[in-house]
N, C-alpha and C. Protein backbone atom coordinates (compact mmCIF):
# COMPACT_ATOMS: atom_id res chain seq x y z
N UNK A 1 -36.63 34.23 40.24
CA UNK A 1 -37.47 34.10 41.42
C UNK A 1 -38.74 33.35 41.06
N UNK A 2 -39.31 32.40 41.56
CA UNK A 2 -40.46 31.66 41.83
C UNK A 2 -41.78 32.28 41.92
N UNK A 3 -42.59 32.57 40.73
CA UNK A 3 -43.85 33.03 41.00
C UNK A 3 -44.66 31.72 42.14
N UNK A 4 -45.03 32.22 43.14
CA UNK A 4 -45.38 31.12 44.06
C UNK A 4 -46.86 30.87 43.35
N UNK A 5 -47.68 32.10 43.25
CA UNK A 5 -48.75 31.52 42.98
C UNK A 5 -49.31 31.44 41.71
N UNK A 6 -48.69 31.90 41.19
CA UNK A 6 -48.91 31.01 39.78
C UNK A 6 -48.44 29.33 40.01
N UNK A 7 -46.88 29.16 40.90
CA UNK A 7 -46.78 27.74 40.87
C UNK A 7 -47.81 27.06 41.76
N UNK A 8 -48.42 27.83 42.60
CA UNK A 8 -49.67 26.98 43.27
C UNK A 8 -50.69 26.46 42.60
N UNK A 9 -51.36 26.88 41.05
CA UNK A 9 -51.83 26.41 39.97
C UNK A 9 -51.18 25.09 39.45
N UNK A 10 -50.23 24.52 39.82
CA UNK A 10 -49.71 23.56 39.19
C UNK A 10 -50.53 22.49 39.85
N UNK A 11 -51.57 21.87 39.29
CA UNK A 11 -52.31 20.52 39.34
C UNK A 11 -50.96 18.80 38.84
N UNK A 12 -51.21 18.48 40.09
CA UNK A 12 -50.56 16.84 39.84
C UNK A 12 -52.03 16.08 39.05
N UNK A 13 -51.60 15.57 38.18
CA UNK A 13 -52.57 14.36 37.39
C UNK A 13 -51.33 13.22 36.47
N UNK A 14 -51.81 12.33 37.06
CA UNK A 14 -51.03 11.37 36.76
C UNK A 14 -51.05 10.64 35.47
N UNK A 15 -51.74 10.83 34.52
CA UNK A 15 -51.90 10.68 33.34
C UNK A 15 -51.03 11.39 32.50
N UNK A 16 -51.65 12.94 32.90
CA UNK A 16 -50.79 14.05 31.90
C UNK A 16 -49.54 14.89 32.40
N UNK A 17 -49.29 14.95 33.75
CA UNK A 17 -48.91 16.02 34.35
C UNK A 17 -48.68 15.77 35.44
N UNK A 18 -46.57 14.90 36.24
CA UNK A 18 -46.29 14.32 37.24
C UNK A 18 -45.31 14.89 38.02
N UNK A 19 -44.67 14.25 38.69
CA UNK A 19 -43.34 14.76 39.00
C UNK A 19 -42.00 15.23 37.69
N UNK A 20 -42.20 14.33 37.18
CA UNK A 20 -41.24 14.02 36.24
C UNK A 20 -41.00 15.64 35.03
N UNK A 21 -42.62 15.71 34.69
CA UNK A 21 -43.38 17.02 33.82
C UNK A 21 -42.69 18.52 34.56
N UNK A 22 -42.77 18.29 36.02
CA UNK A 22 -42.65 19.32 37.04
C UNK A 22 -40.90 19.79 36.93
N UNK A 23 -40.48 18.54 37.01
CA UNK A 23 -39.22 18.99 37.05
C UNK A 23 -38.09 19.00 35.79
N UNK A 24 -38.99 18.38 34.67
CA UNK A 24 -38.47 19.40 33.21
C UNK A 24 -38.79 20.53 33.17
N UNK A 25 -39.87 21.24 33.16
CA UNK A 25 -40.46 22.37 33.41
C UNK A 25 -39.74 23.26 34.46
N UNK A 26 -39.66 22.81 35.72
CA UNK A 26 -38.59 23.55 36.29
C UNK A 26 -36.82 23.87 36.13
N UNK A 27 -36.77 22.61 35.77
CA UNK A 27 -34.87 22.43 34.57
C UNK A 27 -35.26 23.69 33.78
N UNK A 28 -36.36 23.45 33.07
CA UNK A 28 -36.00 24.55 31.73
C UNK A 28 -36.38 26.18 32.31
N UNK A 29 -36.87 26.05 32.95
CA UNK A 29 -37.32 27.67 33.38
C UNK A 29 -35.70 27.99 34.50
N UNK A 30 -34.73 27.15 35.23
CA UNK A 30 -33.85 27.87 36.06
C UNK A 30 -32.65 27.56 35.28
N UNK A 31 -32.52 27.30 34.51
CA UNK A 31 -30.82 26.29 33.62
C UNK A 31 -31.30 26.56 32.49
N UNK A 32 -32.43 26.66 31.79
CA UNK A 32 -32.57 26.78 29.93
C UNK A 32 -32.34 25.80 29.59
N UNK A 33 -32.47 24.44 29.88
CA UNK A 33 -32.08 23.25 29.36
C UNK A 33 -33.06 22.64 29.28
N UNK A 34 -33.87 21.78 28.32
CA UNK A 34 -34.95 20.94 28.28
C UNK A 34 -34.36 19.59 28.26
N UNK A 35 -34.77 19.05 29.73
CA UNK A 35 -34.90 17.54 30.02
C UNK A 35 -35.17 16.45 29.16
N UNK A 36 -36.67 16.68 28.27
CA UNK A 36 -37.43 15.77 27.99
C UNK A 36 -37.02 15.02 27.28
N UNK A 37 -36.02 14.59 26.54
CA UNK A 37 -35.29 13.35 25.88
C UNK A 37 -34.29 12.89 26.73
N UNK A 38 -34.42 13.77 27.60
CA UNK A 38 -32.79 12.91 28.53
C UNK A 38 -33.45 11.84 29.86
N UNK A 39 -34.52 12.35 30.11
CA UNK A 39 -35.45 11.74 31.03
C UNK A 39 -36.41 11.02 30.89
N UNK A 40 -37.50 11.06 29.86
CA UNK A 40 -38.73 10.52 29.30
C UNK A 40 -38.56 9.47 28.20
N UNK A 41 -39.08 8.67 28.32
CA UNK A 41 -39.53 7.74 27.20
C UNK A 41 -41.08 7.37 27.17
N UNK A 42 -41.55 7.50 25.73
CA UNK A 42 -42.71 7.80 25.91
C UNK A 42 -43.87 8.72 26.68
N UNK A 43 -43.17 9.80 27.10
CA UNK A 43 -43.64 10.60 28.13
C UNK A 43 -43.68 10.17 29.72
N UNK A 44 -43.24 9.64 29.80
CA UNK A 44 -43.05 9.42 31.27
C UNK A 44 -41.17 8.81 31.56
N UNK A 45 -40.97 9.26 32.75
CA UNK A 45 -39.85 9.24 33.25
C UNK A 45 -39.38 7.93 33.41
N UNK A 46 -37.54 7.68 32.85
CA UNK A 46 -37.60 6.57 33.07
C UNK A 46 -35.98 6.58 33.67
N UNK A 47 -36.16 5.54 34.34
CA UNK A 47 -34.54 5.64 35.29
C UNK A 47 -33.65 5.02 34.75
N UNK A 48 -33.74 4.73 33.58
CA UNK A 48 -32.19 4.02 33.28
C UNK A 48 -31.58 5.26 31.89
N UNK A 49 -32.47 6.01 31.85
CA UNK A 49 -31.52 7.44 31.04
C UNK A 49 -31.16 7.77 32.46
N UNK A 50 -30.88 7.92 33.27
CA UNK A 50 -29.97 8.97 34.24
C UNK A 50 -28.74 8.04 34.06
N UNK A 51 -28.66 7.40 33.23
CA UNK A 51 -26.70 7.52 32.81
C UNK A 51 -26.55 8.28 32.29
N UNK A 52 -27.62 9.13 31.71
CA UNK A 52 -26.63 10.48 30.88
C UNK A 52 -26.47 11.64 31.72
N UNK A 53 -26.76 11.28 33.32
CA UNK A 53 -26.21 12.19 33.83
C UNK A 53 -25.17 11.43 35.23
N UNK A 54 -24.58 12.89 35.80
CA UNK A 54 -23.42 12.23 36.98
C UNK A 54 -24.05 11.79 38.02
N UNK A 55 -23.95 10.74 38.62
CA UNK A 55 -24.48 10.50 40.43
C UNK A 55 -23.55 11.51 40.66
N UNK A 56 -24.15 12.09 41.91
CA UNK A 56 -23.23 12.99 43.33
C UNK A 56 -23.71 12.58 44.60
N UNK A 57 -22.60 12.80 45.32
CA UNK A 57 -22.84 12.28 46.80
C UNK A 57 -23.99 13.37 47.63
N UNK A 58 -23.73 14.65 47.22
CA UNK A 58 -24.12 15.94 48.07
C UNK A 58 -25.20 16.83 46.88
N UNK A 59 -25.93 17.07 47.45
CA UNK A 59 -27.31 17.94 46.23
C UNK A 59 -26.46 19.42 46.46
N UNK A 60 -26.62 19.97 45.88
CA UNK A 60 -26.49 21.60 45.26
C UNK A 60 -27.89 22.17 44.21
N UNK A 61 -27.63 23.67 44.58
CA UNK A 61 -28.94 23.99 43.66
C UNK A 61 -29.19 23.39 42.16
N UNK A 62 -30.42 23.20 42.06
CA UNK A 62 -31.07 22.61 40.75
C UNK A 62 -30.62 21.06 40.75
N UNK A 63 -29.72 20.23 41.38
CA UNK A 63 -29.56 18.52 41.43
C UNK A 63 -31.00 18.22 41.40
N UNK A 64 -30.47 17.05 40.84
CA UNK A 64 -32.05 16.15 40.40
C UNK A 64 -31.82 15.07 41.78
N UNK A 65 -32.97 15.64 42.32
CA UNK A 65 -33.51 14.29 43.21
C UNK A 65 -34.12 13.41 42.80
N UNK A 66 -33.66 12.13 42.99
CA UNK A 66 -34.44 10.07 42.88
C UNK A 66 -34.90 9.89 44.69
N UNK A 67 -36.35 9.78 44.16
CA UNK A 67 -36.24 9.00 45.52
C UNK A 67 -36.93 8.03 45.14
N UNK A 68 -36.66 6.91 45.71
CA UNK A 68 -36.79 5.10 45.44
C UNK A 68 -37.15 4.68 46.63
N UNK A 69 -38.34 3.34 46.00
CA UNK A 69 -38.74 2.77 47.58
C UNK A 69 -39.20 1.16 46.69
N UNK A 70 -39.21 0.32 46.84
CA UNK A 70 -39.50 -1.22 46.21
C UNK A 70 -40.12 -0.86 44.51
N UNK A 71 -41.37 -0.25 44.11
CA UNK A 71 -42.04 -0.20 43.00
C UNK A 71 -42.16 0.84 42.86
N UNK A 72 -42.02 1.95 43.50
CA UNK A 72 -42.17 3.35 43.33
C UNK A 72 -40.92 4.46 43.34
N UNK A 73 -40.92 4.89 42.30
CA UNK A 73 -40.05 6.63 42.64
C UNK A 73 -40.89 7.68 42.38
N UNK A 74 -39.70 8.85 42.81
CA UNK A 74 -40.16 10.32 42.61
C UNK A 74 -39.13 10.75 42.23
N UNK A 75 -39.02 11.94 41.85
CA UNK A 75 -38.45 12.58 41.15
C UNK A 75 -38.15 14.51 41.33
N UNK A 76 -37.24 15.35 42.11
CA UNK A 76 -38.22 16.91 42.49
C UNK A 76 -36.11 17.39 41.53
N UNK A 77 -36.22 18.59 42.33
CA UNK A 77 -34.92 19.24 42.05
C UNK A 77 -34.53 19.70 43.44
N UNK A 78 -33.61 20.07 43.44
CA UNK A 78 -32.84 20.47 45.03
C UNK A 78 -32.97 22.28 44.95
N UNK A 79 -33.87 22.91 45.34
CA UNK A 79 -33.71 23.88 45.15
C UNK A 79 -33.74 25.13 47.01
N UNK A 80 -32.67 25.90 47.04
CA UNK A 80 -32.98 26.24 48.66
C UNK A 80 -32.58 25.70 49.34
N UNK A 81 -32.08 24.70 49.53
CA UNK A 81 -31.89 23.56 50.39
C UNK A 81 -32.75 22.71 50.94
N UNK A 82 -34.03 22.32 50.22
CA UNK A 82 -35.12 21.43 50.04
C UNK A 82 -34.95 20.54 48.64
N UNK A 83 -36.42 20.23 48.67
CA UNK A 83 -36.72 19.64 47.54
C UNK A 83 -38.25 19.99 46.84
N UNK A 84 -37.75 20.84 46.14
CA UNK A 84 -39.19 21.38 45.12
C UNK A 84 -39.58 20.09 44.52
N UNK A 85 -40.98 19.55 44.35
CA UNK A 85 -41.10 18.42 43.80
C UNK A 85 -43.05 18.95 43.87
N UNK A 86 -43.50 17.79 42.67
CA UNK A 86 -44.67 17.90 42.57
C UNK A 86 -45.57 16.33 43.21
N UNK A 87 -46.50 16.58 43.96
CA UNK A 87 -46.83 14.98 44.44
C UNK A 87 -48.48 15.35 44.12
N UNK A 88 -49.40 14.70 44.77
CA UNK A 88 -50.90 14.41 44.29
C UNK A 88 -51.67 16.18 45.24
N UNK A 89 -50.67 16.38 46.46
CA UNK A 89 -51.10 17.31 46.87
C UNK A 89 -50.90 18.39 46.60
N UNK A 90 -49.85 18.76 45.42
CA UNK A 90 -49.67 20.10 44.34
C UNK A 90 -48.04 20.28 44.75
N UNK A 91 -47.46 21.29 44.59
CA UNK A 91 -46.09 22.04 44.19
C UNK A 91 -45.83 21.83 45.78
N UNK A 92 -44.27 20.97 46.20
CA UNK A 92 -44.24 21.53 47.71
C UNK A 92 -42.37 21.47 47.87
N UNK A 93 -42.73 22.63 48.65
CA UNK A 93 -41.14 22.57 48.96
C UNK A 93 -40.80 22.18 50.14
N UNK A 94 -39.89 21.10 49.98
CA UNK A 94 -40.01 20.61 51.87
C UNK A 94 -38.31 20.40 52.21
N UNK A 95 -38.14 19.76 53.27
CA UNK A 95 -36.92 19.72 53.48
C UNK A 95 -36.51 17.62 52.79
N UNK A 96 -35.42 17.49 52.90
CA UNK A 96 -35.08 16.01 52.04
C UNK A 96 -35.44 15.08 53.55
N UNK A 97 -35.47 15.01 54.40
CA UNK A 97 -36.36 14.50 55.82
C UNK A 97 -37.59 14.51 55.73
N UNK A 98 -38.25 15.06 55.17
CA UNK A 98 -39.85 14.92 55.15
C UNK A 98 -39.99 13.98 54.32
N UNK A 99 -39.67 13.94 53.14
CA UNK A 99 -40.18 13.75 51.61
C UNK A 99 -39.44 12.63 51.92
N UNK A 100 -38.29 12.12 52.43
CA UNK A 100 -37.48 11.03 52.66
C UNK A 100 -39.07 10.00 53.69
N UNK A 101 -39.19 10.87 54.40
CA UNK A 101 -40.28 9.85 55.14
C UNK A 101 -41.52 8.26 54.13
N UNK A 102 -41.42 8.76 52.82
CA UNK A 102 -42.37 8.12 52.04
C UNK A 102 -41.19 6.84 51.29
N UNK A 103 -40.11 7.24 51.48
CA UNK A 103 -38.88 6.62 50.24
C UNK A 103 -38.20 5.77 51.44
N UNK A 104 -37.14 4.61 50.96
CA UNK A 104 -36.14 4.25 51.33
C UNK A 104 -34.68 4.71 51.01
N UNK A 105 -34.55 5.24 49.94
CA UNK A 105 -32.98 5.65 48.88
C UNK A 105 -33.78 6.79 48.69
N UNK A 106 -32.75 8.07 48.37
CA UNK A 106 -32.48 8.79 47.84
C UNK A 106 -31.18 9.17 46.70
N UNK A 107 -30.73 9.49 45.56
CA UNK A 107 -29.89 10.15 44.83
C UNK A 107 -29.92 10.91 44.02
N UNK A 108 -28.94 11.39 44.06
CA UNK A 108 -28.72 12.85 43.45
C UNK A 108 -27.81 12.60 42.22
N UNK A 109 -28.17 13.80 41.16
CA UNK A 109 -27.68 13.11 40.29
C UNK A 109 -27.69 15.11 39.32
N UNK A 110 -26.46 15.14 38.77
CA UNK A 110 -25.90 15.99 38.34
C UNK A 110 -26.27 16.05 35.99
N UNK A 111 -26.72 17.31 35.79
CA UNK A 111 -26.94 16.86 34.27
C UNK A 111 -25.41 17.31 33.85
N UNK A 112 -24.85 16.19 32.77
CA UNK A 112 -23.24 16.82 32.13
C UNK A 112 -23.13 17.50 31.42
């Protein structure tokens, strides 16, 4: 279960601490699996390791959400039937229609 407010302490800073940070951190606290070599290079997230994981057509709990728009992505997990994700305004869980509002593409993508 989700300490909410302890996760309301979670500060976005884009230097140290992003989406990307949010949702290793969340991988490893609901699955026990640490992300951070499968996702990061150099500390920040990079999209051409998600070949080491599956595209899927349909999110299920814990799927890794991409959302893509010309120069920008994000990055949350599918959790609830939202998308837990971290942005500049702190920890939010929204539905994939909201958070879709900022993106063009979305995918989902399964760890093997």
């Amino acid at each position: 279960m989700i300490d909410w407010q302890q996760i309301e302490r979670i500060k976005y800073d884009k230097q140290r601490y992003c989406c990307e940070h949010f949702l290793i951190d969340c991988y490893k606290e609901f699955k026990g699996v640490d992300l951070s070599d499968k996702l990061l290079s150099s500390g920040f997230f990079n999209a051409q390791k998600l070949r080491n994981f599956r595209q899927v057509d349909s999110p299920k709990q814990f799927t890794i959400v991409l959302f893509r728009d010309k120069a920008k992505a994000h990055v949350g997990m599918w959790f609830d039937n939202k998308v837990l994700h971290l942005d500049n305004q702190g920890v939010l869980l929204q539905p994939l229609d909201v958070v879709l509002m900022n993106f063009k593409r979305v995918q989902f993508y399964e760890y093997l």
